[in-house]
PDB file of N, CA and C in Angstrom:
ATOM      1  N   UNK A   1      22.671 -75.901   0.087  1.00  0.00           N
ATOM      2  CA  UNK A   1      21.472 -76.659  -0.248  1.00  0.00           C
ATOM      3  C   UNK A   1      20.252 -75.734  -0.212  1.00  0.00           C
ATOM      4  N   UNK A   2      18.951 -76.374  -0.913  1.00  0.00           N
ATOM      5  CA  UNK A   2      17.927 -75.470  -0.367  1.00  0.00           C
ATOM      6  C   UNK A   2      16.845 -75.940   1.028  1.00  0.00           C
ATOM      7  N   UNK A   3      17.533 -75.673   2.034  1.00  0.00           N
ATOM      8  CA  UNK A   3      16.900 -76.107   3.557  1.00  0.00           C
ATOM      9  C   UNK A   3      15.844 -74.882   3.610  1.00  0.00           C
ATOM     10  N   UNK A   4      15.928 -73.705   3.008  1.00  0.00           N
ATOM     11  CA  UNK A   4      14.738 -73.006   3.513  1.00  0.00           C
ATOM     12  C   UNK A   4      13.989 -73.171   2.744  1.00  0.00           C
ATOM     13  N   UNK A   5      13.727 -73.995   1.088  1.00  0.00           N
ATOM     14  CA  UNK A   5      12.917 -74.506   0.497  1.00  0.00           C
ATOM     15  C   UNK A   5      12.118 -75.879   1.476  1.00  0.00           C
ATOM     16  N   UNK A   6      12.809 -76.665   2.059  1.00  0.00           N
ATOM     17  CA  UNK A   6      12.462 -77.768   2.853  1.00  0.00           C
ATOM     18  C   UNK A   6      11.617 -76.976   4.282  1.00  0.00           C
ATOM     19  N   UNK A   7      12.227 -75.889   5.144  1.00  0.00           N
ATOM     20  CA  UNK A   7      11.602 -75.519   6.059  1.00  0.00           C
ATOM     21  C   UNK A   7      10.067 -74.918   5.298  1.00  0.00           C
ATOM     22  N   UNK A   8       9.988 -74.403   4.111  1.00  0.00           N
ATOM     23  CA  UNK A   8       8.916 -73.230   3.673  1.00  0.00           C
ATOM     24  C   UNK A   8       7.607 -74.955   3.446  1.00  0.00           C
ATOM     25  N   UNK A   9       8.417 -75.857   3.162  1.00  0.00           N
ATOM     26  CA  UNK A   9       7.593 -77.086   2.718  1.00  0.00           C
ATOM     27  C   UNK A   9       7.124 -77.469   4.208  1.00  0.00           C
ATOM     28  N   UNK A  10       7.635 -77.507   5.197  1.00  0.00           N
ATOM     29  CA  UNK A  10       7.605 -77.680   6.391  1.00  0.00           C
ATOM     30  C   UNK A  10       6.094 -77.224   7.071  1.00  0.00           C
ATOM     31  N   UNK A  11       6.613 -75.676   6.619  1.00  0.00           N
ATOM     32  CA  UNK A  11       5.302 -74.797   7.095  1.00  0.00           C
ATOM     33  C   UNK A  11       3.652 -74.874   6.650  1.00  0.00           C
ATOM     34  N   UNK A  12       3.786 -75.506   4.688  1.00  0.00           N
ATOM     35  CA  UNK A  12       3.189 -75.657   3.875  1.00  0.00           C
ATOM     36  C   UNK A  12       2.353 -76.859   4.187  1.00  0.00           C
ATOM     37  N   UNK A  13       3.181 -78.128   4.835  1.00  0.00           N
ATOM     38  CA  UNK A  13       2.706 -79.301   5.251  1.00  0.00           C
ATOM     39  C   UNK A  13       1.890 -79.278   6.443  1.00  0.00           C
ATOM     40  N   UNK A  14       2.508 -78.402   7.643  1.00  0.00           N
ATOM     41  CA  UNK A  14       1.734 -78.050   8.857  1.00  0.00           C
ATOM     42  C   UNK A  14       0.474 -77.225   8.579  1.00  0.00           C
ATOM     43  N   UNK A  15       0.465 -76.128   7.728  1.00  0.00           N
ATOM     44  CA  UNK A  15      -0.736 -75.785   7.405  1.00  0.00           C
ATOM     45  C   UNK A  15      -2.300 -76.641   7.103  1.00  0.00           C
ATOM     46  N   UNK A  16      -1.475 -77.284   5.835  1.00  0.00           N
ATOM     47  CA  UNK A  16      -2.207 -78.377   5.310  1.00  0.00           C
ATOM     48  C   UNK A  16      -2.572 -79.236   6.570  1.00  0.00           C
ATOM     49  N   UNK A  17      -1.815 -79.656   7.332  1.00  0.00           N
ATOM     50  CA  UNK A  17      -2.744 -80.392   8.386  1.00  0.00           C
ATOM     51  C   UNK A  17      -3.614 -79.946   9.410  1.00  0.00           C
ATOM     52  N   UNK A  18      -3.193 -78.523   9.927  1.00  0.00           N
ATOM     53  CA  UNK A  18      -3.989 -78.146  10.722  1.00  0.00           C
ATOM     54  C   UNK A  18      -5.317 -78.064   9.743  1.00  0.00           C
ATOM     55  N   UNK A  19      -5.416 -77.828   8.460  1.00  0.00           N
ATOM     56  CA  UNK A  19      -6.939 -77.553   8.000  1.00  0.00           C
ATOM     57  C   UNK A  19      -7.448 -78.660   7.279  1.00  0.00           C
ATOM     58  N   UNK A  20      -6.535 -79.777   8.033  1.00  0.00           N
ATOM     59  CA  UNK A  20      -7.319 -81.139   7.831  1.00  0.00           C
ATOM     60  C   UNK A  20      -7.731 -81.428   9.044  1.00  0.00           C
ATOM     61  N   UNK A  21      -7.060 -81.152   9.843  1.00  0.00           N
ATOM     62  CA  UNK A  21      -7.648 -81.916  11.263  1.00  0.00           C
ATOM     63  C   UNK A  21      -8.878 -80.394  11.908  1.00  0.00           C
ATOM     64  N   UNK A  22      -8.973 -79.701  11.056  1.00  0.00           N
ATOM     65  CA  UNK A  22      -9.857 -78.587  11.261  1.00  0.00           C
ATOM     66  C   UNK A  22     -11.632 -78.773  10.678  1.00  0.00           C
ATOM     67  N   UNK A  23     -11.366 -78.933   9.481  1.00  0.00           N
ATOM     68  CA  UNK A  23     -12.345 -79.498   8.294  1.00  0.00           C
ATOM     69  C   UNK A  23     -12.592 -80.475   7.464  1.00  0.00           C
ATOM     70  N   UNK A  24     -11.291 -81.565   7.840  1.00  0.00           N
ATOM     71  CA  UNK A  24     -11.105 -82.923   7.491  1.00  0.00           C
ATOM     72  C   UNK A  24     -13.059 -83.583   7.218  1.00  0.00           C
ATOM     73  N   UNK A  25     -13.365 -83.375   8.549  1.00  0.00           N
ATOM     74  CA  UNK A  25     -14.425 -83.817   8.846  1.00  0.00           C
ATOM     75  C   UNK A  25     -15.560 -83.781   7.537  1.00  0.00           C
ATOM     76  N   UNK A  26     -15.846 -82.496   7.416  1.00  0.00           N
ATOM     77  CA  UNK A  26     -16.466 -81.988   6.205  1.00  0.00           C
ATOM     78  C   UNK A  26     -16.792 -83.091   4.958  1.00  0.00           C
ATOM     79  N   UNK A  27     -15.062 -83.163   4.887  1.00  0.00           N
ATOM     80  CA  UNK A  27     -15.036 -83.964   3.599  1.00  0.00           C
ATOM     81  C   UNK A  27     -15.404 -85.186   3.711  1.00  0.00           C
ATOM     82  N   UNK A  28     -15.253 -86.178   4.786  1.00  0.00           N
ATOM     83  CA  UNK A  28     -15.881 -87.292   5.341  1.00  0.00           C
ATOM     84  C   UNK A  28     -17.266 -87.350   5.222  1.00  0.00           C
ATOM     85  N   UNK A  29     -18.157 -86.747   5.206  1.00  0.00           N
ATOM     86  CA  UNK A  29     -19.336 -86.475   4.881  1.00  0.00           C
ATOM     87  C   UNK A  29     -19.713 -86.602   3.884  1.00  0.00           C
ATOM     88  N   UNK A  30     -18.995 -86.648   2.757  1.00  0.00           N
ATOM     89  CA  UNK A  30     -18.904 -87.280   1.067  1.00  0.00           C
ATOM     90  C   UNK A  30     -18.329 -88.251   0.628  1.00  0.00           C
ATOM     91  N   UNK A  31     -16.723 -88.446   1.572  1.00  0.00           N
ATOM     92  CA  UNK A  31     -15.982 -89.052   0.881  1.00  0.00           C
ATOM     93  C   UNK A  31     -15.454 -89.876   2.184  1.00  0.00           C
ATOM     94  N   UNK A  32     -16.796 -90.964   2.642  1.00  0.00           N
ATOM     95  CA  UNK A  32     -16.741 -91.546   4.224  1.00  0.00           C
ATOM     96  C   UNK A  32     -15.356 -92.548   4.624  1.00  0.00           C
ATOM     97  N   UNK A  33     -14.585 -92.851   3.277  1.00  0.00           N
ATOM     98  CA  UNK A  33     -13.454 -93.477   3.535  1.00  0.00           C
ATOM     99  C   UNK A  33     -12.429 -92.735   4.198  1.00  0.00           C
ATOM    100  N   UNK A  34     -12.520 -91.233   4.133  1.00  0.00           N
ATOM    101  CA  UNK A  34     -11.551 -90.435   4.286  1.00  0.00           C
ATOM    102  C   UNK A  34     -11.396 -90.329   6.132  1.00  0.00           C
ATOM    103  N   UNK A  35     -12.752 -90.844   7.174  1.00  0.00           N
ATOM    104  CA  UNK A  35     -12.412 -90.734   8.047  1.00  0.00           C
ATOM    105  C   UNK A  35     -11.588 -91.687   9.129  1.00  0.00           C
ATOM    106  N   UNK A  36     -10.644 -92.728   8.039  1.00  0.00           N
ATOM    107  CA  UNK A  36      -9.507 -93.599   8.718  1.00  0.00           C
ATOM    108  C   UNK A  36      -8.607 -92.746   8.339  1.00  0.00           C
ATOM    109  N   UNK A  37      -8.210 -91.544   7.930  1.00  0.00           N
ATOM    110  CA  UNK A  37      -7.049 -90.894   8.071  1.00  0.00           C
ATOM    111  C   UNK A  37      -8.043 -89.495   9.295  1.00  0.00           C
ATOM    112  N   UNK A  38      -8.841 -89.274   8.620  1.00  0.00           N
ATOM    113  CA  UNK A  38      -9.192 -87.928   9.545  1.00  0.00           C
ATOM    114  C   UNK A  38      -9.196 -88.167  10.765  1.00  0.00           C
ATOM    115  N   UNK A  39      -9.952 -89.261  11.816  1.00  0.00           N
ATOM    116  CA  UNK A  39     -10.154 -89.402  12.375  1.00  0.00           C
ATOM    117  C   UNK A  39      -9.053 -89.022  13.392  1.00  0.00           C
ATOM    118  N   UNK A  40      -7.818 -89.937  13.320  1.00  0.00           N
ATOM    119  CA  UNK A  40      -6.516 -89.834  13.573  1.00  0.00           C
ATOM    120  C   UNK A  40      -5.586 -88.697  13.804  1.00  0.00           C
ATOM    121  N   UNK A  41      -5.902 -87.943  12.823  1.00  0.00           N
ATOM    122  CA  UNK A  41      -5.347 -86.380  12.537  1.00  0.00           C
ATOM    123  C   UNK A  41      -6.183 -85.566  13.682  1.00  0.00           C
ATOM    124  N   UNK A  42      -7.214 -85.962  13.477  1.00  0.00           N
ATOM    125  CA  UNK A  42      -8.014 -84.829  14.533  1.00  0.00           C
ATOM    126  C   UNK A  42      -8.140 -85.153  15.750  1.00  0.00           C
ATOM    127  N   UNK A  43      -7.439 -86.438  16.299  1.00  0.00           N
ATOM    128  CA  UNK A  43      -7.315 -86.822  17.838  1.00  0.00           C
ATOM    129  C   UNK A  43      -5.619 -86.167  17.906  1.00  0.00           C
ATOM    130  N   UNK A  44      -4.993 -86.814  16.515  1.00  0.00           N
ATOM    131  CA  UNK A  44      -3.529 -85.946  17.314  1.00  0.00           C
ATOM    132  C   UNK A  44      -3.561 -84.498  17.329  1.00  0.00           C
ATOM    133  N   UNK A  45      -4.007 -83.656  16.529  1.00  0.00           N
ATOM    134  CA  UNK A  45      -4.465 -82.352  16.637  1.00  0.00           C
ATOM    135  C   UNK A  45      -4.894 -82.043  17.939  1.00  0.00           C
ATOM    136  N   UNK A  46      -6.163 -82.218  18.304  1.00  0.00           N
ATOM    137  CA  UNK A  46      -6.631 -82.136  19.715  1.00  0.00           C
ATOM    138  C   UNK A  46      -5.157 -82.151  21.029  1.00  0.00           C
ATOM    139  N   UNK A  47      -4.739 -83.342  20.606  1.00  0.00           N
ATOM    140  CA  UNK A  47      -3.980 -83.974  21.883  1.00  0.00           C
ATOM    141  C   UNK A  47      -2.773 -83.029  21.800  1.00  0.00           C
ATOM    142  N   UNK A  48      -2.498 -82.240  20.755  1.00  0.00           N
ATOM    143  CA  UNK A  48      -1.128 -81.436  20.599  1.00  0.00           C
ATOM    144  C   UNK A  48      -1.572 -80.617  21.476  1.00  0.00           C
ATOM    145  N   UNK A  49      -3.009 -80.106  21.039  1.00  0.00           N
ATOM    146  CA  UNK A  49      -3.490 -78.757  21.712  1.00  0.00           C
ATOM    147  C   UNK A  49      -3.614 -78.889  23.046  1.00  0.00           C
ATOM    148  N   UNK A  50      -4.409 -79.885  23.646  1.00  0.00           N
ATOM    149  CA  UNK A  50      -4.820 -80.461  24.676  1.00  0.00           C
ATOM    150  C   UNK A  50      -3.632 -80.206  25.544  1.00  0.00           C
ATOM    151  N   UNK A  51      -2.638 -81.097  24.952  1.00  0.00           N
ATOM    152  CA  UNK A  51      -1.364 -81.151  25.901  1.00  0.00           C
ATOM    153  C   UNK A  51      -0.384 -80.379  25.941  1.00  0.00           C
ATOM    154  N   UNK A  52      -0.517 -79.250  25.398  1.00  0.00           N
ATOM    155  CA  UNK A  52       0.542 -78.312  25.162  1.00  0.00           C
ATOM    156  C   UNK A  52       2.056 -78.695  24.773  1.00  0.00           C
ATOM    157  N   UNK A  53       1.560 -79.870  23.742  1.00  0.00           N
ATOM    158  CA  UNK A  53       3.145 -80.194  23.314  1.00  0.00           C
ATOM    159  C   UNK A  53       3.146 -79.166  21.825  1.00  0.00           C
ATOM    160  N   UNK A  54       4.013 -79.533  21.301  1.00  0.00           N
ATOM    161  CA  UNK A  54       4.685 -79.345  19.974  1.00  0.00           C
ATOM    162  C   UNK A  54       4.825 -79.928  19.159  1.00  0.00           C
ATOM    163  N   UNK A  55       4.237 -79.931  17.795  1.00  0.00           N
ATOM    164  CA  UNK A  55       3.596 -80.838  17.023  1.00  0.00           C
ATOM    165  C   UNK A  55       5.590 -81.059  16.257  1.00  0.00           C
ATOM    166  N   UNK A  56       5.587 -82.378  15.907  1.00  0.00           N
ATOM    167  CA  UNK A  56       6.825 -82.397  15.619  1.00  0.00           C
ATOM    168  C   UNK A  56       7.718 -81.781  14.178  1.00  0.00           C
ATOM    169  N   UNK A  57       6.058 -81.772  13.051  1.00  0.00           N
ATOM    170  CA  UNK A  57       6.667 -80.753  11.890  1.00  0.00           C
ATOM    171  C   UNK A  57       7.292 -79.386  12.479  1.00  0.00           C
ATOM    172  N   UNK A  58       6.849 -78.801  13.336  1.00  0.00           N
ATOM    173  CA  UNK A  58       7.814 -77.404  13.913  1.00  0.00           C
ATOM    174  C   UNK A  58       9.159 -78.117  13.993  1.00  0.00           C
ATOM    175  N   UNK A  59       9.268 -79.401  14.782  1.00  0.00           N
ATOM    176  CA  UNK A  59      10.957 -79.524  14.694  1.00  0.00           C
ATOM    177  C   UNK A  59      11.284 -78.985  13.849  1.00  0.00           C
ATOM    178  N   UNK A  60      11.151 -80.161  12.971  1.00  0.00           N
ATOM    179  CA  UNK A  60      11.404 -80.318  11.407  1.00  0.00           C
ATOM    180  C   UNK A  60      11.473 -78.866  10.729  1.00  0.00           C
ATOM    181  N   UNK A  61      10.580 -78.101  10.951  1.00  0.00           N
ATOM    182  CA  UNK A  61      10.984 -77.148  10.225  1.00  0.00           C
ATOM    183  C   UNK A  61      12.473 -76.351  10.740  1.00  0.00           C
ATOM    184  N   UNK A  62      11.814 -76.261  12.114  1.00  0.00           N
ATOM    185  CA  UNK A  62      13.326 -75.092  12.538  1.00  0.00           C
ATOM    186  C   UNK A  62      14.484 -76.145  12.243  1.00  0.00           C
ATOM    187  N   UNK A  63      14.503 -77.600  11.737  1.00  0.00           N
ATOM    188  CA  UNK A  63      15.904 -78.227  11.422  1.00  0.00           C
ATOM    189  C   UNK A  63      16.364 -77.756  10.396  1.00  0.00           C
ATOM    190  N   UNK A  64      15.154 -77.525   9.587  1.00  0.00           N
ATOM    191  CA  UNK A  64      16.065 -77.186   8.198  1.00  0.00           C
ATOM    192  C   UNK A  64      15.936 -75.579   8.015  1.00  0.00           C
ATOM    193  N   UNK A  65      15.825 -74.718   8.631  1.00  0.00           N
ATOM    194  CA  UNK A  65      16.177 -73.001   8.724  1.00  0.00           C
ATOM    195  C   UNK A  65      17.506 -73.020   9.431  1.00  0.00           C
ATOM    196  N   UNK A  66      17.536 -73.963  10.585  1.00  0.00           N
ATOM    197  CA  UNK A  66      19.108 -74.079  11.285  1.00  0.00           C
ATOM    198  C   UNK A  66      20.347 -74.633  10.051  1.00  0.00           C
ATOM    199  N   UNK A  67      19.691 -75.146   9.733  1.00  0.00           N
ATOM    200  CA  UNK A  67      20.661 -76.344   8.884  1.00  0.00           C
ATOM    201  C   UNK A  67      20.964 -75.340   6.910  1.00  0.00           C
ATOM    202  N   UNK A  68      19.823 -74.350   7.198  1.00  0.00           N
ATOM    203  CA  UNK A  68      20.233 -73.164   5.818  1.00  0.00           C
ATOM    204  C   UNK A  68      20.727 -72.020   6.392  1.00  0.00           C
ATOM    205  N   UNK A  69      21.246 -72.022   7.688  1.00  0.00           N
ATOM    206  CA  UNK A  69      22.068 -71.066   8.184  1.00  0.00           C
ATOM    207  C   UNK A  69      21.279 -69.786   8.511  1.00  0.00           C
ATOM    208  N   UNK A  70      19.362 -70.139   8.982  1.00  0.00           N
ATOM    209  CA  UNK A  70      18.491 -69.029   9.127  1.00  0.00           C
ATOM    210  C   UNK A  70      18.499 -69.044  10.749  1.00  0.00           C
ATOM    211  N   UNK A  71      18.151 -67.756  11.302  1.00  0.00           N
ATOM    212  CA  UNK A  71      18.250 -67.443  12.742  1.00  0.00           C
ATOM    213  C   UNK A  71      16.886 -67.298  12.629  1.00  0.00           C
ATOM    214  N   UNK A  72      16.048 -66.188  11.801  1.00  0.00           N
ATOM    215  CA  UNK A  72      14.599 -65.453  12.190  1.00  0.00           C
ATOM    216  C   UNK A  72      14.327 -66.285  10.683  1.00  0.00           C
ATOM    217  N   UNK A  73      12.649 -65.875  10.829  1.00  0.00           N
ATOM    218  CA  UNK A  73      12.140 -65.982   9.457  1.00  0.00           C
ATOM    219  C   UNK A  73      12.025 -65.292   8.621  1.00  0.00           C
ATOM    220  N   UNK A  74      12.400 -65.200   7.536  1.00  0.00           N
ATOM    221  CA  UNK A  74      12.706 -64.652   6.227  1.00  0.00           C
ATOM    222  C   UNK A  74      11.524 -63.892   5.254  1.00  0.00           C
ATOM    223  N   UNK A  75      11.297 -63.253   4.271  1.00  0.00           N
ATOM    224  CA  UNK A  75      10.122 -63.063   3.783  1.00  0.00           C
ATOM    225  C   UNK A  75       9.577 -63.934   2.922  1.00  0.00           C
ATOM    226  N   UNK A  76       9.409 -64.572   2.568  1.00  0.00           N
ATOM    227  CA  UNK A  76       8.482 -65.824   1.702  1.00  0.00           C
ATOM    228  C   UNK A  76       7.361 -65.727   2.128  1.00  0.00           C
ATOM    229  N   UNK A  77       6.498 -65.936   0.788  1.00  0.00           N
ATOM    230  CA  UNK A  77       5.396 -66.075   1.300  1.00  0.00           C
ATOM    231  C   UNK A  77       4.406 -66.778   1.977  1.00  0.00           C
ATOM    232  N   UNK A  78       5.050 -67.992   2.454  1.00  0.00           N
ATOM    233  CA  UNK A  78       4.526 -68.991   3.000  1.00  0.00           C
ATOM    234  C   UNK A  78       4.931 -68.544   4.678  1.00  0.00           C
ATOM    235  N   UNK A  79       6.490 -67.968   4.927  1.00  0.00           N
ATOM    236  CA  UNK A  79       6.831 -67.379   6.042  1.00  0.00           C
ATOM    237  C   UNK A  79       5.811 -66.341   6.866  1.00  0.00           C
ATOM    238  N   UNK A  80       5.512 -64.941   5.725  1.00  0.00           N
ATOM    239  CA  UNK A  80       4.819 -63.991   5.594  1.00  0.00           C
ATOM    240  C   UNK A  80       3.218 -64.253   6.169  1.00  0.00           C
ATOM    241  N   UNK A  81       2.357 -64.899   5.317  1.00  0.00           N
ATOM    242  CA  UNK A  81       1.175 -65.418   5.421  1.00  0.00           C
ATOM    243  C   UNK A  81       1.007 -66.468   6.361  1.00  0.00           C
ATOM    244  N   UNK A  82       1.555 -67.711   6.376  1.00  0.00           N
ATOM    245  CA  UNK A  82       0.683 -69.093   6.776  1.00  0.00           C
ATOM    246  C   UNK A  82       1.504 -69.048   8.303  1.00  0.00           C
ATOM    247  N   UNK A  83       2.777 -68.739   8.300  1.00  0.00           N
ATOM    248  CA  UNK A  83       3.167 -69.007   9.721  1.00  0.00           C
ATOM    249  C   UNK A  83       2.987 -68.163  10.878  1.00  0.00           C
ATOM    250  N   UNK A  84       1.956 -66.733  10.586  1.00  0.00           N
ATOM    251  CA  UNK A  84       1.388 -66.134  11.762  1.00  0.00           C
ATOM    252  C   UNK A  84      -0.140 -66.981  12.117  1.00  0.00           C
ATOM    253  N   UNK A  85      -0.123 -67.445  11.196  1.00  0.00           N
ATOM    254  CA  UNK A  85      -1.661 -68.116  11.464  1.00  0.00           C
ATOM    255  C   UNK A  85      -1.537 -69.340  12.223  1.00  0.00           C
ATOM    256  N   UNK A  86      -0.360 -70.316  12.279  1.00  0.00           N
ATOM    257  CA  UNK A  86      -0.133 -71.221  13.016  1.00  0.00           C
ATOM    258  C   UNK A  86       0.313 -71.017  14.400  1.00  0.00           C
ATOM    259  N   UNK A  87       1.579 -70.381  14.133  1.00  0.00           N
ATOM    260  CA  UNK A  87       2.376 -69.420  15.104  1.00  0.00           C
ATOM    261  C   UNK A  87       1.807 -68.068  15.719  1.00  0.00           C
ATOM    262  N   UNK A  88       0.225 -67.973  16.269  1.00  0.00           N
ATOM    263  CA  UNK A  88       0.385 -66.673  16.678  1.00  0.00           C
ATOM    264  C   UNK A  88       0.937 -65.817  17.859  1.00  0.00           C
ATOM    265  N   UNK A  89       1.716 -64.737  17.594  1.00  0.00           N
ATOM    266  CA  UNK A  89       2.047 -64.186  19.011  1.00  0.00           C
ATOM    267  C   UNK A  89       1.191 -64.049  20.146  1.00  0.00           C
ATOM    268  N   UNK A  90       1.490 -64.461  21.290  1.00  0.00           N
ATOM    269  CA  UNK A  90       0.648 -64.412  22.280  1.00  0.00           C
ATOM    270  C   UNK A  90      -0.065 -65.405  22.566  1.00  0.00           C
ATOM    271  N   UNK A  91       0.305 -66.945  22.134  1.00  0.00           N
ATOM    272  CA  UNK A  91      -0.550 -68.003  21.911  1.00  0.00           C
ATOM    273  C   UNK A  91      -0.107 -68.593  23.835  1.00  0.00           C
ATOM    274  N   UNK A  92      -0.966 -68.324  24.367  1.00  0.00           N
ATOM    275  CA  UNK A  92      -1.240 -68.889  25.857  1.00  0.00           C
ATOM    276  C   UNK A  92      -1.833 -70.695  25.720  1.00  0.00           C
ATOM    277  N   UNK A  93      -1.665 -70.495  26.883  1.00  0.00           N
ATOM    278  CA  UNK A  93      -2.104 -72.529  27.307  1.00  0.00           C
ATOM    279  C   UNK A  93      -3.988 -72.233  27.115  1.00  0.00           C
ATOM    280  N   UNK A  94      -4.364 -71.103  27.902  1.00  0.00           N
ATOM    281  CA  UNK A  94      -5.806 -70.889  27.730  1.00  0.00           C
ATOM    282  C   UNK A  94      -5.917 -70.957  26.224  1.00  0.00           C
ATOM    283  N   UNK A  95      -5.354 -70.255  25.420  1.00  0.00           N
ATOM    284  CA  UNK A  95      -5.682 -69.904  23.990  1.00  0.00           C
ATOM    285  C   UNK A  95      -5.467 -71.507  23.307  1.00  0.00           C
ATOM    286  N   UNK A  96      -4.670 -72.439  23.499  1.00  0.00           N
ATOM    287  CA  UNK A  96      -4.334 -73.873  23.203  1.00  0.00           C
ATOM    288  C   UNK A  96      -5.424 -74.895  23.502  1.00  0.00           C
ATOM    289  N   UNK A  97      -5.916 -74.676  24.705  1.00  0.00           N
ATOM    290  CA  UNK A  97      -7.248 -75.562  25.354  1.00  0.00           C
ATOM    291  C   UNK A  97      -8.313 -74.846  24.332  1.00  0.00           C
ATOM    292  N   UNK A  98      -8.625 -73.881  24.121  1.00  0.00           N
ATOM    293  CA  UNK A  98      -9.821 -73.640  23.725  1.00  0.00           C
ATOM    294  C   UNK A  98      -9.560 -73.630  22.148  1.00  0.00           C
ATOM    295  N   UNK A  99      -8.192 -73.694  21.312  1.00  0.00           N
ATOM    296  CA  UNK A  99      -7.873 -74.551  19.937  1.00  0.00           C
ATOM    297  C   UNK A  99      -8.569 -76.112  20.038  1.00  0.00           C
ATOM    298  N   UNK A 100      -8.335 -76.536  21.040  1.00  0.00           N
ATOM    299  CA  UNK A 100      -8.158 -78.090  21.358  1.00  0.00           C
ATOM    300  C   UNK A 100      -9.883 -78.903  21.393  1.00  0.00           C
ATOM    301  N   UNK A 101      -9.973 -77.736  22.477  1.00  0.00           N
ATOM    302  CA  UNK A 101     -11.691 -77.776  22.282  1.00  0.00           C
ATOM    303  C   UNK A 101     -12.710 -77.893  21.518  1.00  0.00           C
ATOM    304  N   UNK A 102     -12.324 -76.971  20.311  1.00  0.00           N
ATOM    305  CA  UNK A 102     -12.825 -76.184  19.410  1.00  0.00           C
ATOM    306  C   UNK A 102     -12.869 -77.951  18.284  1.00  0.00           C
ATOM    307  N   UNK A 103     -11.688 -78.168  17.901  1.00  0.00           N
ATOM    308  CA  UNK A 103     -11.437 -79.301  17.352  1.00  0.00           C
ATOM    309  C   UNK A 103     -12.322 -80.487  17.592  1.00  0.00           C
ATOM    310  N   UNK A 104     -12.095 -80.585  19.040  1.00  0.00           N
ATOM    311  CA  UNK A 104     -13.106 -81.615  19.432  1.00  0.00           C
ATOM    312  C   UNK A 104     -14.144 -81.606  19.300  1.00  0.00           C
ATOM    313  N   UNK A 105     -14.871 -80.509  19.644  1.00  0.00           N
ATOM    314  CA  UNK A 105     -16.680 -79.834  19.315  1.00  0.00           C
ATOM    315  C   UNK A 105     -16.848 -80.285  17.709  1.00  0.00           C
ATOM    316  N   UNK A 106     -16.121 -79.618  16.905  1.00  0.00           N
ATOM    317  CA  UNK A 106     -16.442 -79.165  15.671  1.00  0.00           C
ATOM    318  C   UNK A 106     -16.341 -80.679  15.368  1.00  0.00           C
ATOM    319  N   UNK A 107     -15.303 -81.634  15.347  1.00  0.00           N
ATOM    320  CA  UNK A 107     -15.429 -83.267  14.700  1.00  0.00           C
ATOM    321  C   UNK A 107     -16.900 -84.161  15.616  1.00  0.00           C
ATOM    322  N   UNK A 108     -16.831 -83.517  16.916  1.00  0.00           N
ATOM    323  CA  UNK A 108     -18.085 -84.642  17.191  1.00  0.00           C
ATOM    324  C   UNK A 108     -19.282 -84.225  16.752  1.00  0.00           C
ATOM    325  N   UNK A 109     -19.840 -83.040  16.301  1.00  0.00           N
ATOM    326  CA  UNK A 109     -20.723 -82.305  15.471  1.00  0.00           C
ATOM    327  C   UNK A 109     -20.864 -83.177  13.816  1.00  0.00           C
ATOM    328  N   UNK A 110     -19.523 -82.835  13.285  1.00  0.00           N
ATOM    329  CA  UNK A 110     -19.414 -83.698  11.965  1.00  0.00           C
ATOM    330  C   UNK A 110     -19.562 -85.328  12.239  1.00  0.00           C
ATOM    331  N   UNK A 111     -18.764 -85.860  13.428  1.00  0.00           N
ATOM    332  CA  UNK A 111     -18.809 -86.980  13.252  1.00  0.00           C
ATOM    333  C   UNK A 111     -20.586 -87.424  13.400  1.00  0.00           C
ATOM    334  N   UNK A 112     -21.164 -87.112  14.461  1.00  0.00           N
ATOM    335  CA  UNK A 112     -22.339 -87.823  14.994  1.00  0.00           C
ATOM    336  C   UNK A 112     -23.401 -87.707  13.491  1.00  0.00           C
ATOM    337  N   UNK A 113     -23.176 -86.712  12.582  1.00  0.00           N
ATOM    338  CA  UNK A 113     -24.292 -86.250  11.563  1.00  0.00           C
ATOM    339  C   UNK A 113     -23.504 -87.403  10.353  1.00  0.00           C
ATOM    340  N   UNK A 114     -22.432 -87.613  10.354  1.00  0.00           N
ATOM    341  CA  UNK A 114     -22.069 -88.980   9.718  1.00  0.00           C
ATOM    342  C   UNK A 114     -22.517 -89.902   9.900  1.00  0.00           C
ATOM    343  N   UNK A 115     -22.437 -90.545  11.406  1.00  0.00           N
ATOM    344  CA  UNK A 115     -22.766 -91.742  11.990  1.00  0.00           C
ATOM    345  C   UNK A 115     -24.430 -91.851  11.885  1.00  0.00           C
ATOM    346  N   UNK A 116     -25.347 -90.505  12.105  1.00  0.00           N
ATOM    347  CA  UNK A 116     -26.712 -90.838  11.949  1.00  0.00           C
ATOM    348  C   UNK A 116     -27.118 -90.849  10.413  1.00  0.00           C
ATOM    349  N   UNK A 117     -25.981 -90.308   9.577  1.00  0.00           N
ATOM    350  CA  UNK A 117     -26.380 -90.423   8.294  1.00  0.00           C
ATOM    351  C   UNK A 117     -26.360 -91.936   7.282  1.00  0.00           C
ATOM    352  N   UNK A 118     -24.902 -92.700   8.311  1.00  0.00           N
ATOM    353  CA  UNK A 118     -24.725 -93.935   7.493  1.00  0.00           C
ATOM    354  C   UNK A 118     -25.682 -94.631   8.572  1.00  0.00           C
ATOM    355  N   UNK A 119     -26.352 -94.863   9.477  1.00  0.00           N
ATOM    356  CA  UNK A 119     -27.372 -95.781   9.960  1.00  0.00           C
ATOM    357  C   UNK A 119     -28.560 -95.905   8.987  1.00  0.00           C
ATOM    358  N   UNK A 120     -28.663 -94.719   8.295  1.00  0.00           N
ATOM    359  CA  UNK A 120     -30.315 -94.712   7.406  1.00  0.00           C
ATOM    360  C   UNK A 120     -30.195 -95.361   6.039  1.00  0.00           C
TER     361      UNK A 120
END
């Protein structure tokens, strides 16, 4: 089958969310319907970070690299590029809290300049 097409989609999808629950916000600022999905994304974001769990697309991905008979990651370019940026070596609990943080700062910044923008 193609499972490392499904894992590379995996990685592609996690990307995509971390730089929604990153800058989601942004777009809410134009497009104010968008913050009943953002909102959501950027509390579970936080709370991944927060709590030092594991966001569950990583399952998902390593299911389907196990399941295409992959041990390490391969060269693709989605492997290559997007999954040191998610995955970086050396990623500590300190380095996770202050992801987590960062998230939180940056949406209550966007959110509050929303909220004083739709009062006027």
């Amino acid at each position: 089958m193609h499972y490392h097409l499904w894992a590379d989609m995996m990685v592609f999808l996690h990307a995509a969310f971390v730089l929604f629950v990153l800058f989601g916000g942004v777009a809410v600022l134009r497009w104010r319907r968008l913050a009943w999905l953002h909102l959501p994304a950027a509390i579970w974001g936080m709370l991944i970070e927060l709590g030092g769990w594991i966001c569950p697309l990583t399952y998902l991905e390593n299911h389907f690299r196990r399941l295409g008979g992959e041990v390490g990651y391969g060269g693709t370019f989605i492997e290559q590029y997007i999954e040191p940026i998610l995955y970086p070596l050396g990623l500590t609990r300190h380095t996770q809290l202050l992801f987590g943080l960062s998230v939180l700062l940056l949406n209550l910044a966007i959110y509050a300049r929303f909220w004083r923008y739709r009062q006027k």
